[in-house]
C-alpha atoms as a PDB file:
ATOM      1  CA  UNK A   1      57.271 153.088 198.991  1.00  0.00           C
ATOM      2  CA  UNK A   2      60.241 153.936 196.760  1.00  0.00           C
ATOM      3  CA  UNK A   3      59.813 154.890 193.065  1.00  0.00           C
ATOM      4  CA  UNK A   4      61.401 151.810 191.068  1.00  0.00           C
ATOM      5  CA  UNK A   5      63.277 153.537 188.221  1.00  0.00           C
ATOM      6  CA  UNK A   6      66.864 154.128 188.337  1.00  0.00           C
ATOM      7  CA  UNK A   7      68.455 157.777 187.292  1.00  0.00           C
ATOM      8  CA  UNK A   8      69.494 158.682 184.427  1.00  0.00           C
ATOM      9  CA  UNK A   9      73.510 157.629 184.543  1.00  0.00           C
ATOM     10  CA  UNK A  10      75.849 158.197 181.687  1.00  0.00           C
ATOM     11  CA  UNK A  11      76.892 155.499 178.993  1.00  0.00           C
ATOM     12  CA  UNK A  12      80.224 154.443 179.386  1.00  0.00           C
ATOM     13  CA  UNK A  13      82.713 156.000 176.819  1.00  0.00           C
ATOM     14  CA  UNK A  14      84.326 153.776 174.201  1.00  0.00           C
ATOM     15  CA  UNK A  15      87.590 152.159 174.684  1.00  0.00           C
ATOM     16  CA  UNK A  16      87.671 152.190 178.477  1.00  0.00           C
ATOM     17  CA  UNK A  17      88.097 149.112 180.854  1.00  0.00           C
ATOM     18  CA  UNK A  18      86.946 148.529 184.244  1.00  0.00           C
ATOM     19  CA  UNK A  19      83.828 149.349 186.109  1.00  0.00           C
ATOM     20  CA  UNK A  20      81.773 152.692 185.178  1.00  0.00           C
ATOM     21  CA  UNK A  21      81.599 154.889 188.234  1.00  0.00           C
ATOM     22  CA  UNK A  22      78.262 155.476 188.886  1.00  0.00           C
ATOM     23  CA  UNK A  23      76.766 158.515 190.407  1.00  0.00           C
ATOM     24  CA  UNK A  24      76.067 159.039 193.630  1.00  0.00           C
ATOM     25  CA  UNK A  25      72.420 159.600 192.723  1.00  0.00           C
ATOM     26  CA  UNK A  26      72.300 155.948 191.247  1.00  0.00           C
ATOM     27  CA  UNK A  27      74.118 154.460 194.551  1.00  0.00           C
ATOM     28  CA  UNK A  28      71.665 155.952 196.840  1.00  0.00           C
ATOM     29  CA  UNK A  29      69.057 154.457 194.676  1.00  0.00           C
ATOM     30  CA  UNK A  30      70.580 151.019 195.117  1.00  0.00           C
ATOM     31  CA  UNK A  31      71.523 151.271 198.878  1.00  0.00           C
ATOM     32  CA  UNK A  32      67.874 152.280 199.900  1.00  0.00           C
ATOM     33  CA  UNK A  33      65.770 149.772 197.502  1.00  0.00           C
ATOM     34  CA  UNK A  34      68.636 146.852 199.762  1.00  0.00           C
ATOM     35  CA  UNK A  35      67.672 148.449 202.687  1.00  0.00           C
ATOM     36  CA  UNK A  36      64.356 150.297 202.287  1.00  0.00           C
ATOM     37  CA  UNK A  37      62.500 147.810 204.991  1.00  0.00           C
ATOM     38  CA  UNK A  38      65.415 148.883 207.545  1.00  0.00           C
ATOM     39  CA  UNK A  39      65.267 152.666 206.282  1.00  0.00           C
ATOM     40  CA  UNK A  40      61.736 152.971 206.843  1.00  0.00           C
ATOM     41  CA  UNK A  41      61.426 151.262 210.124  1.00  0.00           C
ATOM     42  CA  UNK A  42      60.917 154.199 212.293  1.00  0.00           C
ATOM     43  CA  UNK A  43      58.206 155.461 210.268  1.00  0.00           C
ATOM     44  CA  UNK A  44      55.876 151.913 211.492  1.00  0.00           C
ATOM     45  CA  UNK A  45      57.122 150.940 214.582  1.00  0.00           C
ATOM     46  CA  UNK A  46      56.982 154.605 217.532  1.00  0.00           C
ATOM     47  CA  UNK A  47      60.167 152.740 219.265  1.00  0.00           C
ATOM     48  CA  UNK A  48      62.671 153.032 216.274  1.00  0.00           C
ATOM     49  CA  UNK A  49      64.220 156.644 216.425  1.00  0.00           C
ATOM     50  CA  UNK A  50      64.435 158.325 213.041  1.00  0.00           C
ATOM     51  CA  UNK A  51      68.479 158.924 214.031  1.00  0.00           C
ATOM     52  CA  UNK A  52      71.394 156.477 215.550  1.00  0.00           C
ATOM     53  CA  UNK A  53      72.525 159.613 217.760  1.00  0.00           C
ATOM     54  CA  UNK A  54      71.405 157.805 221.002  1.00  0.00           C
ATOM     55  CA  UNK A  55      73.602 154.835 219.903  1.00  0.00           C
ATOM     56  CA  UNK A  56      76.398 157.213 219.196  1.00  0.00           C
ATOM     57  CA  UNK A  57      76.039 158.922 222.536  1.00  0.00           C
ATOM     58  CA  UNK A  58      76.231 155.806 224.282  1.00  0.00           C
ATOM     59  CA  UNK A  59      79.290 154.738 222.392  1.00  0.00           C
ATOM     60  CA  UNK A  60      81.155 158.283 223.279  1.00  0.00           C
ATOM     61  CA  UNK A  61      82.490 156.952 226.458  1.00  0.00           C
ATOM     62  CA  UNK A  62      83.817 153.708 225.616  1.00  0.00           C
ATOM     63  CA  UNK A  63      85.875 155.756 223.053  1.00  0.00           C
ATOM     64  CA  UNK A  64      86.733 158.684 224.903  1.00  0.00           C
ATOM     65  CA  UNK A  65      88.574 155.669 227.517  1.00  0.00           C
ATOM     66  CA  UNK A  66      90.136 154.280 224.485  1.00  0.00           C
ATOM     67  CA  UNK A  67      91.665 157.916 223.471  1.00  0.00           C
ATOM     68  CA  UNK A  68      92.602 158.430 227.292  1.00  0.00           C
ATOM     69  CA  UNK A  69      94.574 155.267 227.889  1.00  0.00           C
ATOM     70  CA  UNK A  70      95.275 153.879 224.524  1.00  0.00           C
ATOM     71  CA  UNK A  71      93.743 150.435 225.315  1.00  0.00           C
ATOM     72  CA  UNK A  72      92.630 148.189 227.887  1.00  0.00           C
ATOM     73  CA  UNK A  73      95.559 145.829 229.388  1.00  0.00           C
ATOM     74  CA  UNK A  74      93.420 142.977 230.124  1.00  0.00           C
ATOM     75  CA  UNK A  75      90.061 142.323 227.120  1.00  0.00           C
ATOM     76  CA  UNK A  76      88.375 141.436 230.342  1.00  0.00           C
ATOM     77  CA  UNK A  77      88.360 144.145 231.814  1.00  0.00           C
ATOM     78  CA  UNK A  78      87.529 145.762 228.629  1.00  0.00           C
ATOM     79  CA  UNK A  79      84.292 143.330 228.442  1.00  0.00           C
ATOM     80  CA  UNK A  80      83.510 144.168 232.173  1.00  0.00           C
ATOM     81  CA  UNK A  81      83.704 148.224 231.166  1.00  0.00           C
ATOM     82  CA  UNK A  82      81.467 147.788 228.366  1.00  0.00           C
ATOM     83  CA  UNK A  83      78.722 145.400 230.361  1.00  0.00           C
ATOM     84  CA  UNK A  84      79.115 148.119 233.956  1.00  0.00           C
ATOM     85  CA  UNK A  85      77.872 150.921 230.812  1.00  0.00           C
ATOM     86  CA  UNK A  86      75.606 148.680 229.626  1.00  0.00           C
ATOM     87  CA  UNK A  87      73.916 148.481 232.097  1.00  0.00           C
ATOM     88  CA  UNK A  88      74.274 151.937 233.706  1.00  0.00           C
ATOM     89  CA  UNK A  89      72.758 153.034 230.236  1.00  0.00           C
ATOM     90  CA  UNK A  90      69.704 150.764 230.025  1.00  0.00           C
ATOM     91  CA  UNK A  91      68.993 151.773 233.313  1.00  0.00           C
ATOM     92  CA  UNK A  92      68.740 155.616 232.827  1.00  0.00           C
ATOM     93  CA  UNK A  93      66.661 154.624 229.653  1.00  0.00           C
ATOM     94  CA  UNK A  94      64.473 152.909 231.985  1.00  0.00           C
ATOM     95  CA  UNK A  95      64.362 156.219 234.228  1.00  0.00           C
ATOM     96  CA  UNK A  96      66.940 154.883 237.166  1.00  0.00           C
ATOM     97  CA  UNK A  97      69.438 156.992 238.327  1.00  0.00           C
ATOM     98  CA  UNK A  98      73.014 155.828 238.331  1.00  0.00           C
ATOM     99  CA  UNK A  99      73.534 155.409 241.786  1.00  0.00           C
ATOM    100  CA  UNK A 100      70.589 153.658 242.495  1.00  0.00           C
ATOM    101  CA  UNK A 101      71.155 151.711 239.500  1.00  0.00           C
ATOM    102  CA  UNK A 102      74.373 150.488 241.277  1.00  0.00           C
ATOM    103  CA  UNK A 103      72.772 150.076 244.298  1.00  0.00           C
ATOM    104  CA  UNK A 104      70.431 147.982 243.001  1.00  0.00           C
ATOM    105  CA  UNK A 105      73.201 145.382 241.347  1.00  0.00           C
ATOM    106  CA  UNK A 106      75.099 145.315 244.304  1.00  0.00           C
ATOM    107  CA  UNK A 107      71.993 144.056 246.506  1.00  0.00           C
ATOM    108  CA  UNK A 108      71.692 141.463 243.782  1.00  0.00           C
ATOM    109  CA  UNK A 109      68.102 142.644 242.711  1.00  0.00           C
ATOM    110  CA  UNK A 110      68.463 143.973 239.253  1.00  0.00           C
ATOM    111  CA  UNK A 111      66.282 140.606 238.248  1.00  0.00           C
ATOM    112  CA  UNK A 112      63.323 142.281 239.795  1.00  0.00           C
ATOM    113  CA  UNK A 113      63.640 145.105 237.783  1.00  0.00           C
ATOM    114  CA  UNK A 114      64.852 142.653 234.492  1.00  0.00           C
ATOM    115  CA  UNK A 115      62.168 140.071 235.033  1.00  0.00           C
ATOM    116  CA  UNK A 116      64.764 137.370 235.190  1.00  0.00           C
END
């Protein structure tokens, strides 16, 4: 676990008003003792990755498409872009490849495979 003493920060000089800035040593300190439980998650639990790169990967697309055309027209069809990845992305995790992943919505069998 995390050592529970705070750095050393400076005292705040006479005469000034406000908030003291603190150092970025000191708000380190105070972000992980808020989040330690969250921080340290991958270290119990073998299915939490040590980095968010997978999540960013999977979020490169959806912004590329944003870059490309500006926006969607319609939020539903920006809603149905986001599920079609979605899905297309859980099912590589799960070892499908995307056109048999498609295949397999469009016989209407993905609940097999979903357990629902």
């Amino acid at each position: 676990m995390l050592k529970r003493t705070l750095p050393i920060s400076l005292p705040k000089p006479h005469g000034k008003r406000g908030k003291f800035a603190k150092s970025d040593a000191h708000n380190l300190w105070e972000r992980l003792k808020i989040h330690e439980a969250a921080v340290l998650l991958f270290a119990k639990d073998p299915h939490v990755s040590f980095t968010n790169n997978r999540a960013e990967r999977d979020l490169r697309m959806s912004k590329v498409k944003q870059k490309i055309s500006g926006c969607f027209s319609v939020s539903e069809y920006a809603h149905t872009c986001c599920r079609i990845s979605s899905y297309l992305q859980s099912m590589a995790n799960r070892g499908y490849n995307p056109l048999i992943a498609i295949q397999i919505a469009l016989a209407g069998e993905a609940h097999k495979i979903w357990g629902k």
